[in-house]
Protein backbone atom coordinates (compact mmCIF):
# COMPACT_ATOMS: atom_id res chain seq x y z
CA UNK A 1 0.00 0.00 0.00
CA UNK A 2 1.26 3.72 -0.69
CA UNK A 3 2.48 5.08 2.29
CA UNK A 4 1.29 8.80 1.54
CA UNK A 5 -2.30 7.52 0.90
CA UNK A 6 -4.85 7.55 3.88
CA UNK A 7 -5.94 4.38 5.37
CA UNK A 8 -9.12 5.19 6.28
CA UNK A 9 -12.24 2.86 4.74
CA UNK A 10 -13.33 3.41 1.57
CA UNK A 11 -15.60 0.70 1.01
CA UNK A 12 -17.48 -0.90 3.83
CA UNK A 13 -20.11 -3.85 3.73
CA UNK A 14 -22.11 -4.68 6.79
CA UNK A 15 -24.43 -7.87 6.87
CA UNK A 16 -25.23 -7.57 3.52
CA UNK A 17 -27.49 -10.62 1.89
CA UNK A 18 -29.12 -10.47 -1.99
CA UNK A 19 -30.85 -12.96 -3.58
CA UNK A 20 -32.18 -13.27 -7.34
CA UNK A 21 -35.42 -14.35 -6.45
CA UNK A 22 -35.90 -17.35 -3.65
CA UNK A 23 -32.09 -18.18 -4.88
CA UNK A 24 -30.11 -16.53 -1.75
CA UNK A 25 -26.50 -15.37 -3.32
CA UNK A 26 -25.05 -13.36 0.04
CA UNK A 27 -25.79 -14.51 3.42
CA UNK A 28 -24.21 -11.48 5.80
CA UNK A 29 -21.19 -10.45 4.12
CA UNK A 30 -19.03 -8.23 6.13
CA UNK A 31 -16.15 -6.57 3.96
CA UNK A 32 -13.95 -3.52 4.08
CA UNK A 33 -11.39 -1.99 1.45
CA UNK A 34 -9.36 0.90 2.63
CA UNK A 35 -8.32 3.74 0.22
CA UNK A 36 -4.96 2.28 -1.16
CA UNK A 37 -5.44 -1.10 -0.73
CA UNK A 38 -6.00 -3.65 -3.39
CA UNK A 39 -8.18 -6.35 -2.40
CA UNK A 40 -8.96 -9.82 -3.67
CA UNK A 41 -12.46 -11.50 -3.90
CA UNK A 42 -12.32 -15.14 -4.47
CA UNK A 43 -14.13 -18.46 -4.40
CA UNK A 44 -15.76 -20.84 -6.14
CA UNK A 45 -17.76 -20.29 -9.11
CA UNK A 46 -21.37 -19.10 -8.07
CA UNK A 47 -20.23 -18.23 -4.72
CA UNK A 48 -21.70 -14.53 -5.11
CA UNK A 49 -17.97 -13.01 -6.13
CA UNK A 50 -19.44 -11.08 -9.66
CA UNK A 51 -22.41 -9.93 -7.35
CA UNK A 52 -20.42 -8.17 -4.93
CA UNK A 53 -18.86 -6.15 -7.86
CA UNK A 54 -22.28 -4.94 -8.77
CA UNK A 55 -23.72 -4.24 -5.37
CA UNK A 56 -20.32 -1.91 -4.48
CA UNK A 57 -20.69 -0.75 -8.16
CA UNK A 58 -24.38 0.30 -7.90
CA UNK A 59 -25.78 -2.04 -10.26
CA UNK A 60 -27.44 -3.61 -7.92
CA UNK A 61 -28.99 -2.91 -4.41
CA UNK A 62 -28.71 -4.96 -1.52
CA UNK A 63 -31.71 -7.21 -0.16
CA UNK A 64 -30.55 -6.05 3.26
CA UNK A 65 -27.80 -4.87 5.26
CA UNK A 66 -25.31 -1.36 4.01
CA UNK A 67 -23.35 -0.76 1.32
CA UNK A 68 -20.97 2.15 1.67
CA UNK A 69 -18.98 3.72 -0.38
CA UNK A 70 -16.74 6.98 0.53
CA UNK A 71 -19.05 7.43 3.84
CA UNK A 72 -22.16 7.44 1.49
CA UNK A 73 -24.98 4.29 2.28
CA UNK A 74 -25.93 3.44 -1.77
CA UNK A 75 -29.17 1.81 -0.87
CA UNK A 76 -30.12 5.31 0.17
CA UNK A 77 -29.16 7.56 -3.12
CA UNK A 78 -31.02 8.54 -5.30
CA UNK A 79 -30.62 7.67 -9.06
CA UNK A 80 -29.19 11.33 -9.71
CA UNK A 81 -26.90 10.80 -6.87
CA UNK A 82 -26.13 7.34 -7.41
CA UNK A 83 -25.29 8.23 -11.05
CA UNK A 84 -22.53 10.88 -9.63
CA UNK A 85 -20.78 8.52 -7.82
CA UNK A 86 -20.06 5.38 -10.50
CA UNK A 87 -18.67 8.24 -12.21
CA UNK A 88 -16.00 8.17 -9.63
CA UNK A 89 -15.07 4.82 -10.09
CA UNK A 90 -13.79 2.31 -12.90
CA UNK A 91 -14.70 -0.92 -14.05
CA UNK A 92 -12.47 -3.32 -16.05
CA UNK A 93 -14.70 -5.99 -17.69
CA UNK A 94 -14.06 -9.51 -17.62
CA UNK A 95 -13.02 -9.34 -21.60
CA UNK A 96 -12.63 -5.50 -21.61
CA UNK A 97 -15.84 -4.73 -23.80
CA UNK A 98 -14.34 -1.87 -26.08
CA UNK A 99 -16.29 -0.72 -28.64
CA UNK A 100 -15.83 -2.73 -31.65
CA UNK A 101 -16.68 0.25 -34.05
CA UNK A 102 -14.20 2.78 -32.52
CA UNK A 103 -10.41 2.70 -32.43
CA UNK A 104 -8.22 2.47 -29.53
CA UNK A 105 -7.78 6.44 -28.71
CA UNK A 106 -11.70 7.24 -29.34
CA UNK A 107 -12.17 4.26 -26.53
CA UNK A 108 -10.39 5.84 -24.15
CA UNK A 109 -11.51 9.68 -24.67
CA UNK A 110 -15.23 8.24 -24.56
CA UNK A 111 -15.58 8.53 -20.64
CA UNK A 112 -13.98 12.36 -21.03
CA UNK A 113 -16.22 13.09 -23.69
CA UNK A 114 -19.50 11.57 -21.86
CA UNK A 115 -18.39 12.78 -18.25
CA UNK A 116 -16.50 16.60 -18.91
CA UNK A 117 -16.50 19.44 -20.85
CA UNK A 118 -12.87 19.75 -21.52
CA UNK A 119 -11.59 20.79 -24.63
CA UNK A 120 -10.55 18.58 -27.62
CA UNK A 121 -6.41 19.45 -26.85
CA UNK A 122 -6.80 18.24 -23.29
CA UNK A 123 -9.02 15.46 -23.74
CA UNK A 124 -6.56 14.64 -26.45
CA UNK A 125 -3.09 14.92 -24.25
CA UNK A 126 -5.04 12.97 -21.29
CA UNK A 127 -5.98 10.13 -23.38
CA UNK A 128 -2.25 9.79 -24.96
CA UNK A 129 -1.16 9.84 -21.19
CA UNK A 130 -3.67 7.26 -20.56
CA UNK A 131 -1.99 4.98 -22.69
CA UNK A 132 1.55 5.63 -22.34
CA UNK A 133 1.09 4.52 -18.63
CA UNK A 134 -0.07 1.15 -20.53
CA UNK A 135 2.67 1.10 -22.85
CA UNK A 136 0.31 1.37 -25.74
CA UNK A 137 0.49 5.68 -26.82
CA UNK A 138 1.68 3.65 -30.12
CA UNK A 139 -1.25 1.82 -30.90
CA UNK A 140 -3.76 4.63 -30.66
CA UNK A 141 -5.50 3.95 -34.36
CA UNK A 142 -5.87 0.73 -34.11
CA UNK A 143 -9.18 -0.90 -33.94
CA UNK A 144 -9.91 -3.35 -31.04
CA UNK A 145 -9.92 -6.73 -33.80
CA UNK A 146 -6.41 -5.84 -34.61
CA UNK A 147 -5.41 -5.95 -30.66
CA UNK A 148 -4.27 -9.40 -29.01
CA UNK A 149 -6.08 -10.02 -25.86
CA UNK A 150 -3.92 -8.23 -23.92
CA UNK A 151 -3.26 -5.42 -25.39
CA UNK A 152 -7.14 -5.13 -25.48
CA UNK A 153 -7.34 -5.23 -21.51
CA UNK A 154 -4.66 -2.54 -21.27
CA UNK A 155 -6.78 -0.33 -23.38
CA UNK A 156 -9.88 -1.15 -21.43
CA UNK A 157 -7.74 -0.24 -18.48
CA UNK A 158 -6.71 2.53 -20.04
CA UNK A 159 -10.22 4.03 -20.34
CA UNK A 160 -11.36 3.06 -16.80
CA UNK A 161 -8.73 4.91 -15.04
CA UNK A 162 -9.40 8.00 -17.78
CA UNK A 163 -11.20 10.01 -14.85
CA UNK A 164 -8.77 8.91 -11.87
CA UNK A 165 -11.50 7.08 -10.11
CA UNK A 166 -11.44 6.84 -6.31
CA UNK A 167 -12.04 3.20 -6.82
CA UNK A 168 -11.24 0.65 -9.53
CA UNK A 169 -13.74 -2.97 -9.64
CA UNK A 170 -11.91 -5.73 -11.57
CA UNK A 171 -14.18 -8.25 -13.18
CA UNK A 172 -11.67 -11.26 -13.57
CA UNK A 173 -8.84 -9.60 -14.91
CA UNK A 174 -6.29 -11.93 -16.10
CA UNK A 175 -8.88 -14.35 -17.83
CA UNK A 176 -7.39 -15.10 -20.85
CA UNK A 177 -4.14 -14.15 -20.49
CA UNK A 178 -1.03 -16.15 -21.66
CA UNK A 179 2.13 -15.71 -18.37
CA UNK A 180 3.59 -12.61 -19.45
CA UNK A 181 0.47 -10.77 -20.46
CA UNK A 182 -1.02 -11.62 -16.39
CA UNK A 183 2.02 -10.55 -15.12
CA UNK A 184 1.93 -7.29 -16.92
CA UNK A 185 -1.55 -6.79 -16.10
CA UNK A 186 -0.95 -7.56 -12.56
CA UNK A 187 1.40 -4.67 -12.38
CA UNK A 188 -0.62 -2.13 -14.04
CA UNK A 189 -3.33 -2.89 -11.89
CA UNK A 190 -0.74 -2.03 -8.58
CA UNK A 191 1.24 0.89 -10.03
CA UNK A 192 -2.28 2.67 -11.54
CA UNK A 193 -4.10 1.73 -7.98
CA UNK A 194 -1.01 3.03 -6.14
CA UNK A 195 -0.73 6.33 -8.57
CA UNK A 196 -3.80 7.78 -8.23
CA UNK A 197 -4.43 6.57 -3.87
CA UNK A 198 -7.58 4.59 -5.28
CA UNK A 199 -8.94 1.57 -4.07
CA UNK A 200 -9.16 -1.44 -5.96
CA UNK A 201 -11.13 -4.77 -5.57
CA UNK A 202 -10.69 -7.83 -7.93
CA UNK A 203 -12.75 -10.47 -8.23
CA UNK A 204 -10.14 -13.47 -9.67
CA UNK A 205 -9.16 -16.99 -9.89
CA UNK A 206 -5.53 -16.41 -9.83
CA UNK A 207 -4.13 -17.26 -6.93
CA UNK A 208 -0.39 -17.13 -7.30
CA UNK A 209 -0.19 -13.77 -9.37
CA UNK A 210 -3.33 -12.09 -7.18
CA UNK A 211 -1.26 -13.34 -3.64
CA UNK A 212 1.78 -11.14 -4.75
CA UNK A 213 -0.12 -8.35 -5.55
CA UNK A 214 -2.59 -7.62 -3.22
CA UNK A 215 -2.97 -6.30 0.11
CA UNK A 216 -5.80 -8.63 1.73
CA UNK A 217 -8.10 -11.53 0.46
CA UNK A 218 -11.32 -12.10 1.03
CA UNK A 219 -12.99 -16.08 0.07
CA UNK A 220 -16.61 -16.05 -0.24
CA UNK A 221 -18.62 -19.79 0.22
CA UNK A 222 -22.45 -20.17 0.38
CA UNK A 223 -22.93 -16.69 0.20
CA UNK A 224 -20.73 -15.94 3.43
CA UNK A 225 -16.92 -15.05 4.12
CA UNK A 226 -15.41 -18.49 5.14
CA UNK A 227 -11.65 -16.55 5.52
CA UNK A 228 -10.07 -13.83 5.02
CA UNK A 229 -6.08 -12.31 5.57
CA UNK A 230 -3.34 -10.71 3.92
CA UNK A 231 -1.29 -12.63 1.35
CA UNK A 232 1.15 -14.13 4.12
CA UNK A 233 -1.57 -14.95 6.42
CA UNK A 234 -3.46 -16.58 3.83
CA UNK A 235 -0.16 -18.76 2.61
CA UNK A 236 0.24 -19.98 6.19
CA UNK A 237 -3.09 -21.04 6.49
CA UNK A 238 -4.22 -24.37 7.96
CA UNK A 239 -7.89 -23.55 6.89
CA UNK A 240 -9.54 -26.69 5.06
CA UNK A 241 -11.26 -23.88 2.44
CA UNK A 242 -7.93 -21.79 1.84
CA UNK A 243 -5.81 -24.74 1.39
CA UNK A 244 -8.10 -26.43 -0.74
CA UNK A 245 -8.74 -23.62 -2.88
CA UNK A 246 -4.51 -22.10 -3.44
CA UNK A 247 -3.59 -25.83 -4.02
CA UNK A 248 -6.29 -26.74 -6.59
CA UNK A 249 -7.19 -29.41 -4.81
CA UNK A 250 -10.32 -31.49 -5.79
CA UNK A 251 -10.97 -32.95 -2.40
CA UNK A 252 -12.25 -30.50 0.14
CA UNK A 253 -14.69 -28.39 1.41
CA UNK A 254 -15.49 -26.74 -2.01
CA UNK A 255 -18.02 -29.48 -3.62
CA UNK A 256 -17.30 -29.80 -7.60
CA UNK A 257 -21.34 -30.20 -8.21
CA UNK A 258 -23.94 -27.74 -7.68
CA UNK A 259 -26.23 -29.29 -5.15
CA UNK A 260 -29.01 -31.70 -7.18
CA UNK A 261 -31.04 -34.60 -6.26
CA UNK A 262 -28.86 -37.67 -6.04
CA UNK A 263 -28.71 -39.17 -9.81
CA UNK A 264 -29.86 -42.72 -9.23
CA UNK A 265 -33.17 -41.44 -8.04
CA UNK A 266 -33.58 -39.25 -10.75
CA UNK A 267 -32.09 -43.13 -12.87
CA UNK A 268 -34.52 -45.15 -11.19
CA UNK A 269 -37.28 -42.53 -11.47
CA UNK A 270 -36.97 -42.55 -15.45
CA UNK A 271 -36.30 -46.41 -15.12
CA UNK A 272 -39.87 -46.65 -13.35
C-alpha cells in the first residue's frame, strides 16, 4: 500500500445478503477496502464473487444490510446521486468490452467526452497519457480486432482509469491471459491503484499472481466469508477452504457439483 495515501475505509459492507429471487446469493457479508489497498475476492464459481462487484458498483442494491462507499450508504441515493458517484469509479470488464466500431484512442476519450467538458487538446493529451502509462500511446489507431487479448485489456484499463476514479472494480482480470500478459496486467493494476491513492477490488481466480499483488483476500462460500487475511496470512493457512482452494485441490470443502437430487433417483425414477 502507498504510504502517503490515507488508510481510512473506503468501502465498507455490513451484513449484507441479496438474492435473485428465492435463490439466496449473500448470506451477511461483512467486507472492508481501505483507500490504497488492493483487495482480492475469491471463491468458487457461483459463490456470489461477480455480485459483490455490482452491489459496491451500484448495479445492484442490496436485499438487506449497508453498502458504503466513501461514507455514502448506496441503498439510500437517489438515481441522480447514485449516477454521480459510479462516475468516480472504474470498471475493467471480464473481456474489456471496447467498442468494436471505434479505435483504440476514441475508446479511451469516450468517458472524457460523456463525463466533462474539456476541450478537444486536453481530452486529447489525457488520453495519450492514458496509454503511455499502458505502454500502448503507439497503438492509438488501431481498432480493437487488430489488438491481441492483452493489449485489449490494457486499453480497457486505459479508459477506466481516464477520470482517476477513487475506486477501480476488476471483473476477472487476467482471464485469458497467456504468463507474461497476467504478469503485466498484474502490475498495471498495482502501479495505476497506487498512482492515483484509489482503491481497488478484484474479483479473480488467480491465486499465485493475485497473492503477490494484493494487500488482503477475502474467500466467499455459500454466500458468506469463510476466511479472510493478507497474502502471508493466507499462505500460512491451515484452513480446510484456503488450502483447498490455493492448491487446486479437488478434495475439500469446495463441492465440484452444484447441489441436485442424487442421480440414481432421478435413474430409477426414469427407469420406473
Amino acid at each position: 500500500m502507498s504510504s502517503n495515501v490515507p488508510s481510512d475505509p473506503l468501502v465498507c459492507l455490513e451484513g449484507v445478503r441479496f438474492a435473485y429471487g428465492e435463490r439466496e446469493i449473500l448470506q451477511g457479508i461483512d467486507l472492508t477496502v481501505k483507500r490504497g489497498q488492493v483487495v482480492a475476492i475469491m471463491g468458487g464459481s457461483g459463490c456470489g464473487k461477480t455480485t459483490l462487484l455490482r452491489l459496491i458498483g451500484g448495479q445492484l442494491r442490496a436485499g438487506s444490510g449497508k453498502v458504503e462507499v466513501d461514507g455514502q450508504n448506496l441503498g439510500r441515493l437517489s438515481t441522480r446521486a447514485l449516477y454521480a458517484m459510479r462516475r468516480r469509479m472504474g470498471m475493467l470488464f471480464q473481456f474489456g468490452a471496447l467498442f468494436t466500431d471505434m479505435n483504440v484512442f476514441d475508446n479511451v476519450a469516450f468517458p472524457l467526452h460523456e463525463h466533462t467538458v474539456l476541450p478537444d487538446e486536453l481530452i486529447r493529451d489525457l488520453v495519450l497519457m492514458k496509454l503511455h502509462a499502458v505502454g500502448l500511446r503507439g497503438a492509438q489507431s488501431l481498432m480493437p480486432a487488430e489488438l491481441s487479448g492483452g493489449m485489449a485489456r490494457r486499453v480497457a484499463l486505459a479508459r477506466a482509469v481516464a477520470l482517476d476514479p477513487m475506486l477501480m472494480l476488476y471483473d476477472e482480470p487476467f482471464a485469458g491471459l497467456d504468463p507474461i500478459s497476467l504478469g503485466v496486467t498484474g502490475q498495471l493494476i498495482r502501479r495505476l491503484n497506487d498512482a492515483l491513492g484509489a482503491a481497488s477490488i478484484m474479483v479473480t481466480h488467480d491465486v499465485q499472481v493475485s497473492l503477490d499483488l494484493v494487500d488482503y483476500v477475502y474467500f466467499v462460500s455459500n454466500g458468506i466469508i469463510v476466511a479472510q487475511g493478507t497474502p502471508e496470512e493466507i499462505r500460512a493457512s491451515d484452513d480446510p477452504f484456503v488450502r483447498q482452494f490455493i492448491r487446486a485441490e479437488s478434495d475439500g470443502p469446495v463441492p465440484f457439483h452444484y447441489p441436485a437430487p442424487p442421480l440414481e433417483s432421478l435413474l430409477s425414477g426414469v427407469a420406473a
